[in-house]
Protein backbone atom coordinates (compact mmCIF):
# COMPACT_ATOMS: atom_id res chain seq x y z
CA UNK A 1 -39.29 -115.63 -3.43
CA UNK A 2 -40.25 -111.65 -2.99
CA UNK A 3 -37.28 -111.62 -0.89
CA UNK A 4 -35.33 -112.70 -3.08
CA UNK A 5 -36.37 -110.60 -5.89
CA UNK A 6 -36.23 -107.51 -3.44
CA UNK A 7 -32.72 -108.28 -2.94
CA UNK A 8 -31.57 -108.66 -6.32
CA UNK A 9 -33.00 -105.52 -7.63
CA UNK A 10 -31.04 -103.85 -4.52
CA UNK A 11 -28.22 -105.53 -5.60
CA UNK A 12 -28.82 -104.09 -9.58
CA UNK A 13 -28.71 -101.17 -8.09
CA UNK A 14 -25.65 -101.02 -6.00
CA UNK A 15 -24.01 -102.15 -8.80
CA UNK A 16 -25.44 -99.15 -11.01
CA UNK A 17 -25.05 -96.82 -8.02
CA UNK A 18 -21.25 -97.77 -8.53
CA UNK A 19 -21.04 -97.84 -12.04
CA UNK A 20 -21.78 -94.30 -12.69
CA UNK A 21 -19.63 -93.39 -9.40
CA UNK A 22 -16.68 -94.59 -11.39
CA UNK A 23 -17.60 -93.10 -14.38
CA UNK A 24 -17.54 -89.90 -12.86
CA UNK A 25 -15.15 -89.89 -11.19
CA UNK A 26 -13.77 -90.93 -14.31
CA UNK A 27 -14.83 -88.13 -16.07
CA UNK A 28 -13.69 -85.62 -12.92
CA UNK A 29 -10.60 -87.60 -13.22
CA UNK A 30 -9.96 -87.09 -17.05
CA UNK A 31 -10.99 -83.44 -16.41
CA UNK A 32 -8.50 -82.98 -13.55
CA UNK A 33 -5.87 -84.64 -15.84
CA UNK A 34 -6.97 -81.91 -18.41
CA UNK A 35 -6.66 -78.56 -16.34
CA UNK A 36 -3.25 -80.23 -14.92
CA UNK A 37 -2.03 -80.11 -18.18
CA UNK A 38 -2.24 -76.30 -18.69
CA UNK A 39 -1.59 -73.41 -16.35
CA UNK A 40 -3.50 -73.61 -13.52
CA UNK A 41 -6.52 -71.37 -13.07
CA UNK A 42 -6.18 -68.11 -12.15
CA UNK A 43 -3.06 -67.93 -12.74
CA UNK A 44 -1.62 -64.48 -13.91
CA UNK A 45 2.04 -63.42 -15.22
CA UNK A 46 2.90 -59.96 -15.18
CA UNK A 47 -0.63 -59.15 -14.31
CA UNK A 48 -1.60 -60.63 -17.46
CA UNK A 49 -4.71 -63.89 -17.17
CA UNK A 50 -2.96 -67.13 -18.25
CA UNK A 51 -5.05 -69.35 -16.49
CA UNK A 52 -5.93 -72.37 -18.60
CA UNK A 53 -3.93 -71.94 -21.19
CA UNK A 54 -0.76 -74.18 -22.50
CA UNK A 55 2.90 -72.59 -22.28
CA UNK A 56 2.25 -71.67 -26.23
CA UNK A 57 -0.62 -69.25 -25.71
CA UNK A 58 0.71 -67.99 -22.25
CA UNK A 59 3.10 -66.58 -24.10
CA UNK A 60 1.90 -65.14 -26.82
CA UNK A 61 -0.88 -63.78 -24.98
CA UNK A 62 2.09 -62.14 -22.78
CA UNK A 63 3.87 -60.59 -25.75
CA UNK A 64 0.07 -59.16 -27.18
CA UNK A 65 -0.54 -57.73 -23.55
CA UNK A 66 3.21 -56.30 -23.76
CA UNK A 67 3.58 -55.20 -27.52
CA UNK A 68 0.89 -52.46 -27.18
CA UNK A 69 2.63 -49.37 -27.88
CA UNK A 70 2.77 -46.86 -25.22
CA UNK A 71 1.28 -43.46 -25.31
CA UNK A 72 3.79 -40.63 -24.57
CA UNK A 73 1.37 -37.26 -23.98
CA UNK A 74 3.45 -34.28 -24.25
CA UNK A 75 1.78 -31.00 -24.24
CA UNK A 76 -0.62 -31.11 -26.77
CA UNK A 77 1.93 -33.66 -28.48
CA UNK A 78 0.51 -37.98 -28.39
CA UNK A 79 3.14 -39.75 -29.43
CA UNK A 80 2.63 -43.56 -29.59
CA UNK A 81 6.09 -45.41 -29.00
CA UNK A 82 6.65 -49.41 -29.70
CA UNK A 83 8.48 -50.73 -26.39
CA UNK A 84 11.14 -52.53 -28.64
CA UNK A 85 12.35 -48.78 -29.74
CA UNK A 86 13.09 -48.26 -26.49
CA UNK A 87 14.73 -51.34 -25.41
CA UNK A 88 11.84 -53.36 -23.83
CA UNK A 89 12.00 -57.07 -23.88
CA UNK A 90 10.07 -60.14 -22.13
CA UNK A 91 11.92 -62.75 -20.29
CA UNK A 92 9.18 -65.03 -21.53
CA UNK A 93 11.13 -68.35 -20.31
CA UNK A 94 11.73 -67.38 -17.03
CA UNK A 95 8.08 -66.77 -16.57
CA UNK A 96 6.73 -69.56 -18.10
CA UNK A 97 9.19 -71.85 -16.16
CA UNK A 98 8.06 -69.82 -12.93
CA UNK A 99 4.30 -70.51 -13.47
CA UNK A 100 4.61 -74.19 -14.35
CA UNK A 101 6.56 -74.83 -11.46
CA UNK A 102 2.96 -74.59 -9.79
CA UNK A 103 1.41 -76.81 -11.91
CA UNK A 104 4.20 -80.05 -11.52
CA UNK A 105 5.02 -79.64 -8.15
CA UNK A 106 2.12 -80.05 -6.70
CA UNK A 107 1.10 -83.86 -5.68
CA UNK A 108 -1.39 -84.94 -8.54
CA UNK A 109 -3.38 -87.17 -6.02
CA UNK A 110 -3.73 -84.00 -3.51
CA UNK A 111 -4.87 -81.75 -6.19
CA UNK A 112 -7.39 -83.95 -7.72
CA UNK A 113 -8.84 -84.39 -4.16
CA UNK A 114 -9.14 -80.66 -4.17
CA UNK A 115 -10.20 -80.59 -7.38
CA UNK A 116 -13.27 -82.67 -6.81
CA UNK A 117 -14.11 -80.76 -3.53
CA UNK A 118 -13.96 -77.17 -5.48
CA UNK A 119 -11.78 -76.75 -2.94
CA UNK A 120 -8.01 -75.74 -5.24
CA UNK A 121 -5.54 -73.11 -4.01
CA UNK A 122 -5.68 -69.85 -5.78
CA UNK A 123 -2.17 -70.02 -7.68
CA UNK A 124 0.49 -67.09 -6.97
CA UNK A 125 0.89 -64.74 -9.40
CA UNK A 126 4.14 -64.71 -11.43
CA UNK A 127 5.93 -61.36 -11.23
CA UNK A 128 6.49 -59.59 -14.80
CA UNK A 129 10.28 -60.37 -16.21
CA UNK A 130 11.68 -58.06 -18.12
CA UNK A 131 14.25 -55.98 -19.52
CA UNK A 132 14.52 -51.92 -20.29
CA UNK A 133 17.32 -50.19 -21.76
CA UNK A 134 17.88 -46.93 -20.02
CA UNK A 135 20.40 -46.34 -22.18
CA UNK A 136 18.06 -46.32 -25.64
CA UNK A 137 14.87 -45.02 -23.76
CA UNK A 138 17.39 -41.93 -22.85
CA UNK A 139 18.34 -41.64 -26.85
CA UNK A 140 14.77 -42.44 -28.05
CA UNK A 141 14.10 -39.15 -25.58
CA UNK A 142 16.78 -36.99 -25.80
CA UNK A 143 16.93 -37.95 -30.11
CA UNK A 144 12.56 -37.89 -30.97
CA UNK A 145 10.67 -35.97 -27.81
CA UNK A 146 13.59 -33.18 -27.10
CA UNK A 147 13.86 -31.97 -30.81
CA UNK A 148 10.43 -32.36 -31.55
CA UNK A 149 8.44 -31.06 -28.33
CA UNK A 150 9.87 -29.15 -26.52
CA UNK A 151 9.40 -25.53 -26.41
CA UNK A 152 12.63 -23.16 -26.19
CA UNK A 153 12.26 -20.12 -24.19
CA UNK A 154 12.11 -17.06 -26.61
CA UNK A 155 15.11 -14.05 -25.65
CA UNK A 156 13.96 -10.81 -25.19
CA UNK A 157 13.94 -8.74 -28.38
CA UNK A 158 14.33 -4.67 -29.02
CA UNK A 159 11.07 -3.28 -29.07
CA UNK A 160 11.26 -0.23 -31.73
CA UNK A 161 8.77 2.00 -30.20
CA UNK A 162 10.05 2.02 -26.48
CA UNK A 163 13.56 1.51 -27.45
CA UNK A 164 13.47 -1.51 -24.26
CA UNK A 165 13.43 -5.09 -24.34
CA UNK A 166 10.25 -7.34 -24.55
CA UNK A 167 10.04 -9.06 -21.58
CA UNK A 168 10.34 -12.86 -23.75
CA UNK A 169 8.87 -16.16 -23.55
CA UNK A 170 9.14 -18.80 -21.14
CA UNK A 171 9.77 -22.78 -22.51
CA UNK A 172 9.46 -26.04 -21.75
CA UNK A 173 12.08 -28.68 -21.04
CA UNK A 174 11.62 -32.38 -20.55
CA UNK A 175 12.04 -33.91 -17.44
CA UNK A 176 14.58 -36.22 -18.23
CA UNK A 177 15.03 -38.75 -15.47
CA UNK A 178 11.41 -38.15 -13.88
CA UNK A 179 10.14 -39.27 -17.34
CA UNK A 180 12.21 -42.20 -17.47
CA UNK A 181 11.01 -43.62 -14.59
CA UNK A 182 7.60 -42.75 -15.58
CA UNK A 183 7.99 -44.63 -19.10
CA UNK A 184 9.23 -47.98 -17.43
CA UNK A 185 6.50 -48.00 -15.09
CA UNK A 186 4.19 -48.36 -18.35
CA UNK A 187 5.90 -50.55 -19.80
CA UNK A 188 5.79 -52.64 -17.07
CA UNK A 189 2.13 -52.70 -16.69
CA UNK A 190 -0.37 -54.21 -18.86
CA UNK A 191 -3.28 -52.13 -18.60
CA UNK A 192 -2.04 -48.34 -17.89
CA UNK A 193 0.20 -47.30 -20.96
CA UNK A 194 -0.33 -44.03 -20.98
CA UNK A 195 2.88 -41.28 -19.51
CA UNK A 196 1.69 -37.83 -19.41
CA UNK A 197 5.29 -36.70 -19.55
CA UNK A 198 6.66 -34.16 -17.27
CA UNK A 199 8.84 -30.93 -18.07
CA UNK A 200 10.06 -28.32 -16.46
CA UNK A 201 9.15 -23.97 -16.94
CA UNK A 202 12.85 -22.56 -18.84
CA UNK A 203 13.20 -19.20 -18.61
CA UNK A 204 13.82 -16.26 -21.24
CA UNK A 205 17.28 -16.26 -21.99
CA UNK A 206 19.37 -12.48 -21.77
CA UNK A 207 19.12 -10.79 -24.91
CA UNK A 208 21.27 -11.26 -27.23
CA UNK A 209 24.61 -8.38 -27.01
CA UNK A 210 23.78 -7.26 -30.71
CA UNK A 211 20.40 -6.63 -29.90
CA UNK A 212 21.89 -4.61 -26.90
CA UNK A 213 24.15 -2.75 -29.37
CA UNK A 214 21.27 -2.33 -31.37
CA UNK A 215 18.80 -0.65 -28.96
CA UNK A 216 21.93 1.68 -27.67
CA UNK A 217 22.76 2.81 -31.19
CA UNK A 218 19.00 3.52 -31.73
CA UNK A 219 18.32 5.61 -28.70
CA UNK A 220 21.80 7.65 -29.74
CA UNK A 221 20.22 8.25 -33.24
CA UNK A 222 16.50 9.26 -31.59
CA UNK A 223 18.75 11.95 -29.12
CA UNK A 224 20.59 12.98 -32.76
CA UNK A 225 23.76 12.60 -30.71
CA UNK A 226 26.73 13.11 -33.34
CA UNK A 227 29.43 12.63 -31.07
CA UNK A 228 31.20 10.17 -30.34
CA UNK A 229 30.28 7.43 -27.07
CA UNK A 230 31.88 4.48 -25.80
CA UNK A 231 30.21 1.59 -23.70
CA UNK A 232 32.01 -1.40 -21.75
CA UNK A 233 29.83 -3.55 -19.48
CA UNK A 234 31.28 -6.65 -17.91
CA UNK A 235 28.48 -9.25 -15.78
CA UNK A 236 30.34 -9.60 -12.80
CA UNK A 237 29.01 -13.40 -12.16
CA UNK A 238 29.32 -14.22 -15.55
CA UNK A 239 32.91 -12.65 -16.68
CA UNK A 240 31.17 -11.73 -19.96
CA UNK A 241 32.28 -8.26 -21.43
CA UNK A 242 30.78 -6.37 -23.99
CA UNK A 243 32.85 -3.15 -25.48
CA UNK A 244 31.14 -0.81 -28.43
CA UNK A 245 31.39 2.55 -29.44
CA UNK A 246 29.74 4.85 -32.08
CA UNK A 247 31.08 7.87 -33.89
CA UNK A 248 28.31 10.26 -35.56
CA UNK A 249 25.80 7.02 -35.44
CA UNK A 250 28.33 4.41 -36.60
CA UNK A 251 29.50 1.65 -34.93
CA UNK A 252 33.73 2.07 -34.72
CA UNK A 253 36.51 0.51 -32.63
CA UNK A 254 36.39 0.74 -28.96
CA UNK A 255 39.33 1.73 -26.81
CA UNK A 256 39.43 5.36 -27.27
CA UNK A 257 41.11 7.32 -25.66
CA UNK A 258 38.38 10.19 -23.08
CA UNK A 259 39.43 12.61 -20.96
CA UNK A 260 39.31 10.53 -17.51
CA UNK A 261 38.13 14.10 -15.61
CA UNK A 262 36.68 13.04 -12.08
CA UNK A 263 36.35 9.33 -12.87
CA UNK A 264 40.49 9.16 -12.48
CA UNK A 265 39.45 9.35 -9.01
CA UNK A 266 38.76 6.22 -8.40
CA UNK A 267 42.31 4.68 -9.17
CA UNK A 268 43.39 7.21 -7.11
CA UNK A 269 41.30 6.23 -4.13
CA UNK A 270 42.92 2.58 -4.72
CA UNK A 271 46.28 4.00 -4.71
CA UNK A 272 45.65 5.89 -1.43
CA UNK A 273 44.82 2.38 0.36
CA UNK A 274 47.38 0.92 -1.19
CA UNK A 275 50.14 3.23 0.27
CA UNK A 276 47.75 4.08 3.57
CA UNK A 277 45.79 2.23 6.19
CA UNK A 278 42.86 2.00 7.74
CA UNK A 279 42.32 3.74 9.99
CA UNK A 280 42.77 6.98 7.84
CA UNK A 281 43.67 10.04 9.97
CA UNK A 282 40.44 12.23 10.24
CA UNK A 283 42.21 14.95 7.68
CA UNK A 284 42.95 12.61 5.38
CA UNK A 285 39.77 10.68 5.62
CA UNK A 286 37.59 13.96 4.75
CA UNK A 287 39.21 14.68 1.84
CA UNK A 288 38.83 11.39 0.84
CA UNK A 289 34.79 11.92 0.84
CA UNK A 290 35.26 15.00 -0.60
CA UNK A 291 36.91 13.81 -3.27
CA UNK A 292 34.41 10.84 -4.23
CA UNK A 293 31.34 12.40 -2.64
CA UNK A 294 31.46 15.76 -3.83
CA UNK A 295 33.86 15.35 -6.12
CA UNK A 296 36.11 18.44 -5.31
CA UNK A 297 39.89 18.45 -7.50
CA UNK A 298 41.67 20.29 -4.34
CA UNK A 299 41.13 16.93 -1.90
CA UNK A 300 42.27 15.05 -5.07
CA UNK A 301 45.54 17.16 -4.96
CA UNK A 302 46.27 16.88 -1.37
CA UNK A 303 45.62 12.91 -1.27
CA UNK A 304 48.02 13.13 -4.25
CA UNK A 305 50.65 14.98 -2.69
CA UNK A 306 50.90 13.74 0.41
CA UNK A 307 51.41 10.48 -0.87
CA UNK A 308 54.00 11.31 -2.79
CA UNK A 309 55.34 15.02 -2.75
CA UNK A 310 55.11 17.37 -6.16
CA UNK A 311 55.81 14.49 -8.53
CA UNK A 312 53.07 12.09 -6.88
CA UNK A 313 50.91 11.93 -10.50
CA UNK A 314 53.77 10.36 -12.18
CA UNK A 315 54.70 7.96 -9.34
CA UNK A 316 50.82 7.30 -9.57
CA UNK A 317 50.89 6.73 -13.32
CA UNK A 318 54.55 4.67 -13.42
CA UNK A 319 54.18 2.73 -9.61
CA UNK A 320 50.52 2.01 -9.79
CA UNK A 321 48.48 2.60 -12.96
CA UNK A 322 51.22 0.52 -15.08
CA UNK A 323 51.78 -2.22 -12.53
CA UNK A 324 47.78 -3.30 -12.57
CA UNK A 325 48.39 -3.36 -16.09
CA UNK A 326 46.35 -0.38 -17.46
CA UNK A 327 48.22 1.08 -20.45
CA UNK A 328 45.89 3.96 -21.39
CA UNK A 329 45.15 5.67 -18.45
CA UNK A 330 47.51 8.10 -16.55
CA UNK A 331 47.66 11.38 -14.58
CA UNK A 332 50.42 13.76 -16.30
CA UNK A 333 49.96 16.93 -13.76
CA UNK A 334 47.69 17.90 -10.51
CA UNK A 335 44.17 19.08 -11.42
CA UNK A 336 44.79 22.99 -9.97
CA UNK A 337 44.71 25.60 -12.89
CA UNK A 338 48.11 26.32 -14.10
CA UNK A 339 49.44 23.23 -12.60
CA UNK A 340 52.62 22.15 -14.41
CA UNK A 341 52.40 19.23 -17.06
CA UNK A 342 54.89 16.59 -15.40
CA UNK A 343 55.18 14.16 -18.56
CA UNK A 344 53.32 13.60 -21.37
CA UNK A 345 52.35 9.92 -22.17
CA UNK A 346 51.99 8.43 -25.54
CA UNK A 347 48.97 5.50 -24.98
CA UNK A 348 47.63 2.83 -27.76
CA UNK A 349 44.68 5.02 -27.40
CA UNK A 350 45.76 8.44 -27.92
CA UNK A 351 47.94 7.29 -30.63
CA UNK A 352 45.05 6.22 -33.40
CA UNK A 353 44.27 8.23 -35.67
CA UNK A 354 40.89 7.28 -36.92
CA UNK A 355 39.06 9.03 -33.65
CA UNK A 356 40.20 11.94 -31.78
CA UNK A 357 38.02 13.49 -28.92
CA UNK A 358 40.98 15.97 -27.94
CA UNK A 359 41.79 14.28 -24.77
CA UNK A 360 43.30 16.06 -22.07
CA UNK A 361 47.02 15.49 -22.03
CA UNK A 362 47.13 15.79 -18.07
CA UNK A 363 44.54 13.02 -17.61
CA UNK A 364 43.10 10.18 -19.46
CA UNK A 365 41.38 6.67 -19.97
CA UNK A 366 39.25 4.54 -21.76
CA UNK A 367 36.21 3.07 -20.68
CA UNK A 368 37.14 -0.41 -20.43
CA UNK A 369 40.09 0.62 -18.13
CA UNK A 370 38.51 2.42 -15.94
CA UNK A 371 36.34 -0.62 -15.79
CA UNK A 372 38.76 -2.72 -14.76
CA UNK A 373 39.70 -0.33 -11.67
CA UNK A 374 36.36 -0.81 -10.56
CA UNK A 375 36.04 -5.02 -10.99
CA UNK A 376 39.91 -4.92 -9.12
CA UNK A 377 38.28 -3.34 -6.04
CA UNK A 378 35.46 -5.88 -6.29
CA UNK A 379 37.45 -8.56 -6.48
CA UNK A 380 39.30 -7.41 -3.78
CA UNK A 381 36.45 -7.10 -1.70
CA UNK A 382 33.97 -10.17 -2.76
CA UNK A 383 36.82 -12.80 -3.16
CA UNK A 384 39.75 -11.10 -1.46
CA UNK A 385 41.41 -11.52 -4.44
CA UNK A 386 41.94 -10.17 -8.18
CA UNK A 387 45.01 -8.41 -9.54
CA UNK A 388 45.09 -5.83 -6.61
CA UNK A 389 45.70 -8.52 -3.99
CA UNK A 390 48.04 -10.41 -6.28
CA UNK A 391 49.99 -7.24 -6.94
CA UNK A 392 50.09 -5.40 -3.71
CA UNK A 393 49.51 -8.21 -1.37
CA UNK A 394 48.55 -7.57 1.68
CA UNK A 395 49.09 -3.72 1.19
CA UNK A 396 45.53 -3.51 0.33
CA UNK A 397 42.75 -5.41 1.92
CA UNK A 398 39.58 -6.69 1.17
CA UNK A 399 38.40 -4.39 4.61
CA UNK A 400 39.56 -1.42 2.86
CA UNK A 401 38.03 -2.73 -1.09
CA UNK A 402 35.02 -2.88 1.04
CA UNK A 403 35.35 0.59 2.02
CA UNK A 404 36.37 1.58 -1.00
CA UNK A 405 32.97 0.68 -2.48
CA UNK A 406 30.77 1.88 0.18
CA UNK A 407 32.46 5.01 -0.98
CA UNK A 408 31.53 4.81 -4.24
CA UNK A 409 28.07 4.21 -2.85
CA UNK A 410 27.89 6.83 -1.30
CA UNK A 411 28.43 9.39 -4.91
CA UNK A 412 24.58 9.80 -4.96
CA UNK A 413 23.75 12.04 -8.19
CA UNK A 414 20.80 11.04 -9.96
CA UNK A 415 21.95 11.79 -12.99
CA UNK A 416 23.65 9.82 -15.72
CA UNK A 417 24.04 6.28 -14.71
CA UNK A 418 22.27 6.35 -11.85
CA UNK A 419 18.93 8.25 -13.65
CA UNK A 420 18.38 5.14 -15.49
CA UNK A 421 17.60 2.76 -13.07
CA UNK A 422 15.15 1.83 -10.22
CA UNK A 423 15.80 4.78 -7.05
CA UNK A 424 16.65 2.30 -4.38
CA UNK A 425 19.14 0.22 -6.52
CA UNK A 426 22.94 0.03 -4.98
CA UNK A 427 25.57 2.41 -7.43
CA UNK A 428 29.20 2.40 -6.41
CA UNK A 429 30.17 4.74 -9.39
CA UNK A 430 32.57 8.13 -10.01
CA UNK A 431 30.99 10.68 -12.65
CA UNK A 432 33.13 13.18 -14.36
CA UNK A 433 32.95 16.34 -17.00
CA UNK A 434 35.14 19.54 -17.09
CA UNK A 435 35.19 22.88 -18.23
CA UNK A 436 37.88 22.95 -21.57
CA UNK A 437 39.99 25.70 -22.00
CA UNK A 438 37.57 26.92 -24.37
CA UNK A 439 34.93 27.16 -21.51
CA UNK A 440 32.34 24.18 -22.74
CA UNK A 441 31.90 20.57 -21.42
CA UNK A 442 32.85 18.44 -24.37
CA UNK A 443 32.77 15.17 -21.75
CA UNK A 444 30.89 13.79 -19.82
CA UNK A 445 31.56 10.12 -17.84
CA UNK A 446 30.20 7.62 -15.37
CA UNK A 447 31.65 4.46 -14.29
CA UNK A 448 29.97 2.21 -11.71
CA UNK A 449 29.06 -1.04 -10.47
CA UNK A 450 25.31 -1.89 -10.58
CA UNK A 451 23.32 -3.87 -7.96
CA UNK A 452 20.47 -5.52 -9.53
CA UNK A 453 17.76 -8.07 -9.42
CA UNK A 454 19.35 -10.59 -11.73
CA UNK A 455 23.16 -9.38 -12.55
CA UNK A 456 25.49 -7.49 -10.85
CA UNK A 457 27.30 -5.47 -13.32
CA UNK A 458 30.05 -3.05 -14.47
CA UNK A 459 28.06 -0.17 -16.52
CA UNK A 460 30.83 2.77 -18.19
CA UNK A 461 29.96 5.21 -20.62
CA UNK A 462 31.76 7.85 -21.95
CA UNK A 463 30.49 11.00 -24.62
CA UNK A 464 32.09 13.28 -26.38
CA UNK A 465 31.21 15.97 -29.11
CA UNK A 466 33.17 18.78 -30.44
CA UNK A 467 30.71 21.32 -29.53
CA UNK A 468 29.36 22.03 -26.26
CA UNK A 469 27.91 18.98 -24.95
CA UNK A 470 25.01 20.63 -22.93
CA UNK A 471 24.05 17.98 -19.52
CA UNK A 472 20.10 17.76 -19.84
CA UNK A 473 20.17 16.54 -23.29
CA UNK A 474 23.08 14.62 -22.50
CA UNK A 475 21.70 13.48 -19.01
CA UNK A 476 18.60 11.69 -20.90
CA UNK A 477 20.63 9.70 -23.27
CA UNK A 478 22.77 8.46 -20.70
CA UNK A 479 19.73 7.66 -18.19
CA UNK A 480 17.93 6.07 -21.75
CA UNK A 481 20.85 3.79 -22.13
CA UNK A 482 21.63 2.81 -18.81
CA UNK A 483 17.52 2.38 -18.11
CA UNK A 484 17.83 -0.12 -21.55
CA UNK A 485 21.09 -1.87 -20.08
CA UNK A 486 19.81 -2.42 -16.34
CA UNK A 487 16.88 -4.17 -18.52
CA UNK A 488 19.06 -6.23 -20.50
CA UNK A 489 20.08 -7.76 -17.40
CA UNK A 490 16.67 -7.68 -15.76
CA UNK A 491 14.21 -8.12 -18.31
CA UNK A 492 10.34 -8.80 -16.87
CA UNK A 493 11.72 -6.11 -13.49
């Protein structure tokens, strides 16, 4: 009888043991079914936690995560952009369908198994899905940071005291396409929205050519120079001219008409290479550096004459001068006193009638074609090309425009042109003034190419003034305005 009350109480609770068995794994079961019915676990999208959550809240805790505006740090600029202004936009579909692929393919009776041994796979993380506009990120950019932020670089200006250029103020420029890629790597990311955007240092632009014009008419007026002067400058990489003059102070017309004096030279140099070649017999050849070098008028002569006999400066003027196109400049007679005047030319220069510096009627130019002599032979030389090859051919070549301005280099004066600049600076330049007939210098001339830093450049200046235009005073106003134009090009040097 104990027995058998031993064994029914064994049996009560067998049959209690399996009760609550099934009832939990009822309950594990019903808590499985649960969890299967959201996102699994762990379970991130675009770096974003999704785990337990239905395809509802997956998403909109996806477009939360995703709507934060960036932070755009520019300088000491924070500019907080939405990413639908610039074209961001979730693929929130595609993501979804990606992460509940892991849910509903997986066996249900395997996973519950797992489930119940704490024993489930960590799910895979679903890559972000997106979209980015380059196209309106590059206009949000270019239309609200560029305008706004950056920082242009500030021109040199005329300082009044030192008659010379401030040196200017760099800027900043944005990086474009560096900050693009920056921008979409923060708006693909969740957590780390802020782009400190990166720009590049700009440079002080040149000064501006009025400012140029001004700080040249203000050193004339602090020298009380009441002649008259004429400036061309041309930037040899650039092909930008600039042309002024000033009568008495005042700004007037260019393209007056100078007594060329020694600075004639230098077409005539051309015109020897173009009717001689190199080698150049040993006579010939030292009155060529005479004539450039020390800037005798006898060499001048003979390289004239025996070019071309007694009427070689007209054959210069009519065969050469005219055929490069210069219409102001000629030679009417040798340079010996009481030389005969061969022909007289009427010019577009010598023929106005608001300026007159009494040019000489056996030899003139204007500064801007006496210019263009000097950017022929460089042409010639740098490019092999220009109007010299193109008119002459191969009567000239760019062996003997390379002479040519090794020549000029050689014309070492420290005055005028060259007084301006830095000593060890490259000058292939011809300076000229005369004795009148009255006995003064009423002109006085340089023409050159300068070497510098930043700009390689064609510098001419011409003065004249009724009266006796003494050289120091004149001297220092030509070194002040070539020292304020070798600036212009190489402000900060």
């Amino acid at each position: 009888m104990k027995r058998r009350n031993t064994l029914s109480i064994l049996r009560w609770i067998s049959l209690g043991l399996i009760f609550v068995s099934v009832l939990i794994l009822g309950q594990q079961l019903m808590q499985y079914s649960r969890m299967r019915a959201v996102l699994p676990p762990g379970l991130t999208i675009g770096g974003v936690p999704v785990g337990g959550l239905n395809a509802e809240q997956a998403g909109e805790r996806l477009v939360q995560a995703y709507g934060i505006p960036i932070e755009l740090s520019y300088g000491n600029a924070l500019v907080q952009v939405r990413p639908s202004a610039v074209g961001f936009s979730l693929n929130i579909e595609t993501m979804l369908a990606a992460a509940d692929l892991q849910r509903i393919t997986r066996n249900f009776w395997v996973g519950f198994a797992e489930f119940v041994w704490n024993n489930l796979p960590t799910p895979q993380p679903v890559p972000l899905s997106a979209s980015i506009s380059q196209e309106r990120l590059r206009d949000y950019l270019l239309n609200e940071i560029v305008p706004r932020y950056d920082i242009p670089a500030r021109e040199p200006i005329p300082d009044p005291e030192t008659n010379r250029f401030t040196a200017g103020e760099a800027g900043t420029a944005l990086d474009l396409d560096r900050s693009i890629r920056l921008i979409e790597e923060a708006l693909r990311s969740p957590t780390n929205r802020l782009v400190i955007l990166p720009y590049n240092r700009t440079a002080p632009t040149r000064a501006s050519d009025q400012n140029l014009q001004y700080i040249i008419r203000q050193i004339i007026q602090d020298h009380d120079f009441g002649g008259v002067a004429e400036f061309f400058l041309l930037d040899l990489e650039t092909r930008k001219e600039m042309s002024f003059a000033f009568a008495a102070g005042e700004t007037v017309s260019p393209d007056i008409a100078f007594t060329a004096a020694s600075t004639i030279k230098i077409p005539i140099m051309v015109y020897l290479f173009v009717t001689r070649d190199q080698p150049l017999s040993a006579a010939m050849d030292k009155n060529l550096k005479l004539m450039i070098e020390v800037s005798e008028n006898g060499p001048a002569d003979t390289i004239l004459n025996a070019i071309d006999g007694d009427f070689a400066p007209v054959t210069f003027t009519e065969d050469f001068l005219r055929q490069i196109g210069l219409k102001n400049t000629f030679l009417g007679g040798y340079f010996y006193v009481g030389a005969p005047l061969l022909a007289q030319y009427e010019t577009p220069a010598n023929q106005r009638t608001d300026i007159d510096t009494n040019p000489d009627v056996y030899n003139q130019t204007t500064p801007a074609e006496i210019s263009m002599i000097l950017d022929d032979i460089y042409q010639c030389a740098v490019f092999n090309g220009g109007t010299l090859r193109a008119v002459f051919d191969k009567a000239v070549t760019q062996q003997e425009c390379i002479f040519m301005l090794d020549e000029l280099s050689t014309n070492k004066t420290a005055v005028l042109l060259e007084a301006g600049i830095p000593e060890m600076t490259r000058v292939a330049h011809k300076h000229g003034w005369i004795l009148e007939t009255d006995g003064l210098i009423h002109g006085i001339s340089d023409a050159g190419i300068v070497y510098s830093p930043n700009a390689t450049y064609i510098f001419t200046m011409f003065y004249w003034s009724e009266n006796q235009l003494a050289f120091d005073p004149t001297n220092l106003l030509a070194a002040d305005i070539s020292g304020a134009v070798y600036q212009f090009f190489n402000a900060g040097e």
